[in-house]
Protein backbone atom coordinates (compact mmCIF):
# COMPACT_ATOMS: atom_id res chain seq x y z
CA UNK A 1 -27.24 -6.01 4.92
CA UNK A 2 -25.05 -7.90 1.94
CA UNK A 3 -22.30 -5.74 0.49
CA UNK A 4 -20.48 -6.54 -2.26
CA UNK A 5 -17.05 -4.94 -0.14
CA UNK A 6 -15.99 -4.65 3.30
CA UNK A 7 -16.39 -1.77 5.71
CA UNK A 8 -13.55 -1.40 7.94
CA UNK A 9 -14.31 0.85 10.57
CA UNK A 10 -18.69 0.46 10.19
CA UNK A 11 -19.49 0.74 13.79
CA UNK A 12 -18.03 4.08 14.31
CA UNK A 13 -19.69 5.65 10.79
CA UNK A 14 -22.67 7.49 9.88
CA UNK A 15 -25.37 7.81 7.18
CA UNK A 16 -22.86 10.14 5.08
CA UNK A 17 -20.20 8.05 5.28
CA UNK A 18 -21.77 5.16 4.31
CA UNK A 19 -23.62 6.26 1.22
CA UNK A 20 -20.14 7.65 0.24
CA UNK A 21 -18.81 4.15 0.47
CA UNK A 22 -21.86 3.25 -1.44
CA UNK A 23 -21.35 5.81 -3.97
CA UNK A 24 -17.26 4.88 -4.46
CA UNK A 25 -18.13 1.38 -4.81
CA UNK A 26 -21.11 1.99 -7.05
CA UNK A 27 -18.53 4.83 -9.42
CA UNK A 28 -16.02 2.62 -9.97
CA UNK A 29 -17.99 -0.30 -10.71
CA UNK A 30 -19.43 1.70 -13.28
CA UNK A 31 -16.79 2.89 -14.57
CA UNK A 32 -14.64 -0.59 -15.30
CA UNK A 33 -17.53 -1.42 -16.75
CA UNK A 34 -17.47 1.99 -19.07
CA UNK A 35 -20.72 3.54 -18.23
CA UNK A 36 -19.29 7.17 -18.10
CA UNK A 37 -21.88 8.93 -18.30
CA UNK A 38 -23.19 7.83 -14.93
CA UNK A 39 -19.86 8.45 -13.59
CA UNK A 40 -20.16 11.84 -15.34
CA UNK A 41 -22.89 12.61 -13.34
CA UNK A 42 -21.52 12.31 -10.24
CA UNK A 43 -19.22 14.72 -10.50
CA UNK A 44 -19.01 18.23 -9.78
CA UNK A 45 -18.16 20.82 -12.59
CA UNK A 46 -14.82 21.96 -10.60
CA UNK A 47 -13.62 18.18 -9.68
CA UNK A 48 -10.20 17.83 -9.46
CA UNK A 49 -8.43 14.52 -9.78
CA UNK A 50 -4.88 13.15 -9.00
CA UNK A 51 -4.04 9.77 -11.11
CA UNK A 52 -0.86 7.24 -10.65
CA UNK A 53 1.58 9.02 -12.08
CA UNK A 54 3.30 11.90 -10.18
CA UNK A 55 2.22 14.60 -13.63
CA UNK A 56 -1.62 13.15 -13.53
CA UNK A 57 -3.60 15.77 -12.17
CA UNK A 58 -6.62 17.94 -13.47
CA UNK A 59 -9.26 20.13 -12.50
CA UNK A 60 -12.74 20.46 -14.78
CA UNK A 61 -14.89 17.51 -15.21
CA UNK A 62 -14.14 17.34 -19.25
CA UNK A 63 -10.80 17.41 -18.35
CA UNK A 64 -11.18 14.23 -16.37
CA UNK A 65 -13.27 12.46 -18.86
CA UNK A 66 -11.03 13.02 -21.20
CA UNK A 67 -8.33 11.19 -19.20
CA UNK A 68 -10.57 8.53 -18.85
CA UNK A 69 -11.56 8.01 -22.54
CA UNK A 70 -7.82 7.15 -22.32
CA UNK A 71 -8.87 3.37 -21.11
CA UNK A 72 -11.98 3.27 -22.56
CA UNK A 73 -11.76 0.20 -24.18
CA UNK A 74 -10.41 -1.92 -21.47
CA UNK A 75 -13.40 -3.89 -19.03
CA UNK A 76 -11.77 -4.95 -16.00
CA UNK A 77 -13.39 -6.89 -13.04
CA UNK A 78 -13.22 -5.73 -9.33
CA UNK A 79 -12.76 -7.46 -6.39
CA UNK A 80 -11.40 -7.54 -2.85
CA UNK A 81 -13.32 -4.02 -1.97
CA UNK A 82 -12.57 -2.58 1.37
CA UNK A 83 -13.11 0.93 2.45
CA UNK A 84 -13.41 3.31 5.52
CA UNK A 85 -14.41 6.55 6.09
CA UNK A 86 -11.65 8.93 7.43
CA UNK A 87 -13.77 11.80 7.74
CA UNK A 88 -17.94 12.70 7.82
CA UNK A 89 -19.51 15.52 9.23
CA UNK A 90 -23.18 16.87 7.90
CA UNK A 91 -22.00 18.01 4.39
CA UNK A 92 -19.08 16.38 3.45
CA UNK A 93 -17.56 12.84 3.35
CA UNK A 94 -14.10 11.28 2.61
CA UNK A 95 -13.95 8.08 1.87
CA UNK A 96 -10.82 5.77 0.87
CA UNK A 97 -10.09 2.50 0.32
CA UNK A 98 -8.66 -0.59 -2.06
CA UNK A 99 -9.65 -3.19 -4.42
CA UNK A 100 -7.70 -5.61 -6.93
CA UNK A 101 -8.49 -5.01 -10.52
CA UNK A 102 -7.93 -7.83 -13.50
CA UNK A 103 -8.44 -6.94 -17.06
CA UNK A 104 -11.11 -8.37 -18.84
CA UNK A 105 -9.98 -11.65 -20.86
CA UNK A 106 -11.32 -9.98 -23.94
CA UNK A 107 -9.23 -6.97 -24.02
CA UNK A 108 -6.64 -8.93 -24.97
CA UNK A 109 -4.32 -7.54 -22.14
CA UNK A 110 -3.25 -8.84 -18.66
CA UNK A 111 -3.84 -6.41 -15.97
CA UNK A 112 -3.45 -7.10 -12.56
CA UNK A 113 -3.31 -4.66 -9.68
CA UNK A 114 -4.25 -3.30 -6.03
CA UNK A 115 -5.85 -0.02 -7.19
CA UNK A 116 -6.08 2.55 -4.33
CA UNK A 117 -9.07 5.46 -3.87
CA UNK A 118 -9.82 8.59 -1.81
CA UNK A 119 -12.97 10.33 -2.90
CA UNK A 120 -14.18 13.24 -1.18
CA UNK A 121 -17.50 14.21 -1.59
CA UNK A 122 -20.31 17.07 -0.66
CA UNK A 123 -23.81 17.41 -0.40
CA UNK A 124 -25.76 19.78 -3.00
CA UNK A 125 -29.26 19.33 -1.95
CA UNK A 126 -29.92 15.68 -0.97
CA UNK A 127 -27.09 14.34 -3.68
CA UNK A 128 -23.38 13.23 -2.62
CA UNK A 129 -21.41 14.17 -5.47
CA UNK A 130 -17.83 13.84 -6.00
CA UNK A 131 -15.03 17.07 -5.40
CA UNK A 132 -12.20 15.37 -5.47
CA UNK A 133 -10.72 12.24 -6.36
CA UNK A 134 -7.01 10.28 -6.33
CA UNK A 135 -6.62 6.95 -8.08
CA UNK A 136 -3.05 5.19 -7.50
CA UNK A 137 -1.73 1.76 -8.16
CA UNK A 138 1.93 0.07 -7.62
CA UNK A 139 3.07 -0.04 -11.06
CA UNK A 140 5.79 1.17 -12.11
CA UNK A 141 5.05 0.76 -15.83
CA UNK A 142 3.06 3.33 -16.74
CA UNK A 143 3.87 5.36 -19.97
CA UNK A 144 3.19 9.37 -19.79
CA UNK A 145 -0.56 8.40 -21.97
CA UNK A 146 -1.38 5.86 -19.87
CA UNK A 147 -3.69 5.57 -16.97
CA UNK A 148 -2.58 1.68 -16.51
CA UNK A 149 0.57 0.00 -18.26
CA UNK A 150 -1.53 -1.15 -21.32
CA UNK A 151 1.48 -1.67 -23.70
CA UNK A 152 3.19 -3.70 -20.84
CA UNK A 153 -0.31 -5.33 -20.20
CA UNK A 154 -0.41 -6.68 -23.88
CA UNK A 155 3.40 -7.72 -24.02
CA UNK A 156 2.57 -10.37 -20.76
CA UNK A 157 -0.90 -11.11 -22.60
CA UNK A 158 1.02 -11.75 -25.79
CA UNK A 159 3.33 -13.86 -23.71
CA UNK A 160 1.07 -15.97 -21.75
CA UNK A 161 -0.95 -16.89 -25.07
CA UNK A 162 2.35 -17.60 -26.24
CA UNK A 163 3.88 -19.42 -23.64
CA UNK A 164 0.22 -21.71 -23.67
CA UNK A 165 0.70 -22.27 -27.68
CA UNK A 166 4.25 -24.21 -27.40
CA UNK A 167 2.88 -26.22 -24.02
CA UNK A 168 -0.24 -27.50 -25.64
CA UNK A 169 0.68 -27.79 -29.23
CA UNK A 170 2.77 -30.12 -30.84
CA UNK A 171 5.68 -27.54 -33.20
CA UNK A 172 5.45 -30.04 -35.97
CA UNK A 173 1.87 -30.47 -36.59
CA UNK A 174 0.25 -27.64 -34.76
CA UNK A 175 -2.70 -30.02 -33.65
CA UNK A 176 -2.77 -30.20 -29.97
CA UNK A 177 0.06 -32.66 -27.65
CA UNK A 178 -0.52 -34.50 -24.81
CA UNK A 179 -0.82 -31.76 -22.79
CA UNK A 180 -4.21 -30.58 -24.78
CA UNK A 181 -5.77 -34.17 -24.64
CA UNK A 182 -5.23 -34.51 -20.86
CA UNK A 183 -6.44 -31.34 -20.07
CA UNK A 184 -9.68 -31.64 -22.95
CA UNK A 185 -10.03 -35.24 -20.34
CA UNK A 186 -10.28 -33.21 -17.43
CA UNK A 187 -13.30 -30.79 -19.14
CA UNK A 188 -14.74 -33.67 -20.30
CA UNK A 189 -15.11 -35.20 -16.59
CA UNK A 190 -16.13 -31.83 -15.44
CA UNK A 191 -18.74 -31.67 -17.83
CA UNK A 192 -19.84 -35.59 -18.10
CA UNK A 193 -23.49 -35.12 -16.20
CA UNK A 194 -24.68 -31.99 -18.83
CA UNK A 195 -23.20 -33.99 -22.17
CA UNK A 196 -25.99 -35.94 -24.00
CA UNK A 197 -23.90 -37.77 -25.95
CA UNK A 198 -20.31 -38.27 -26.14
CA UNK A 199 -17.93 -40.15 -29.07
CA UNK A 200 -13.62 -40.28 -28.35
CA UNK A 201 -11.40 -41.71 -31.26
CA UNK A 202 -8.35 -42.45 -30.45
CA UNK A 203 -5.77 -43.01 -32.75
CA UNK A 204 -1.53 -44.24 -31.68
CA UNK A 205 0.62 -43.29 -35.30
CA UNK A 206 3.97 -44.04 -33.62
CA UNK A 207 5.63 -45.91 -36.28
């Protein structure tokens, strides 16, 4: 079976334990991607959940959405997901694990980060759903309303664009150095066999 993660310990785990890895993967796929109400669902009423920051902790599940709504607006991508099941019995599940996480170009942030998990989960009928949950991450960034460092996310976004601008544009003329037209070469080749038709006009002002 294809998995978009890795299973560290698979041999030695059960059918639990692997549709709690299922269900971690599938929860915070779904949730970088802000579908929240299907990671609403999957929560118990009573959920309690720790965050990065040593004062992020809550009990109710409208209490933890409304931590969440805190990053609503930020997509990121996931990738790099391992996990392992530390403990599985007939009921109950806890799974852990780690991914990296990279904001979404369009957010106009830069977010990078090894985000680590532990979800514990029980059965209620024939559905896993979550009881507790801890999110943590290595930064050291983080302002009090923050779940990631957003505002230091958008100062190194802010400074990469920048940092771009003065090494492919000329300061004078703001139209694009050699830099730009060596790099636009490069596309070009890249792209040469789906281009239908292609016209370059070259023109040398010195003097």
């Amino acid at each position: 079976m294809q998995y978009d993660y890795r299973i560290e310990n698979e041999e030695r785990i059960g059918t639990l334990g692997r549709r709690g890895i299922a269900l971690t993967h599938e929860v915070m796929y779904r949730h970088y991607r802000r579908d929240e109400a299907f990671v609403r669902e999957q929560m118990t009423e009573d959920v309690t959940w720790i965050g990065p920051l040593r004062a992020q902790y809550t009990t109710g599940v409208d209490n933890v959405m409304d931590i969440l709504k805190i990053e609503e607006q930020v997509t990121f991508s996931m990738e790099g997901e391992t996990f392992q099941v530390a403990y599985e019995d007939e009921t109950s599940c806890l799974i852990f694990g780690n991914y990296t996480v990279t904001s979404d170009k369009e957010t106009g942030l830069f977010i990078r980060t090894l985000q680590r998990v532990s979800f514990y989960y029980r059965l209620f009928g024939d559905r896993l759903k979550i009881v507790h949950m801890h999110l943590s991450h290595p930064y050291e960034y983080v302002e009090p309303d923050e779940v990631f460092p957003f505002r230091y996310g958008k100062e190194a976004f802010d400074y990469i664009q920048q940092t771009h601008q003065m090494a492919f544009t000329d300061s004078l003329t703001e139209l694009g150095n050699r830099n730009a037209y060596e790099m636009s070469c490069v596309r070009m080749a890249h792209d040469v066999d789906s281009v239908r038709s292609l016209c370059l006009i070259l023109f040398d002002i010195n003097g």
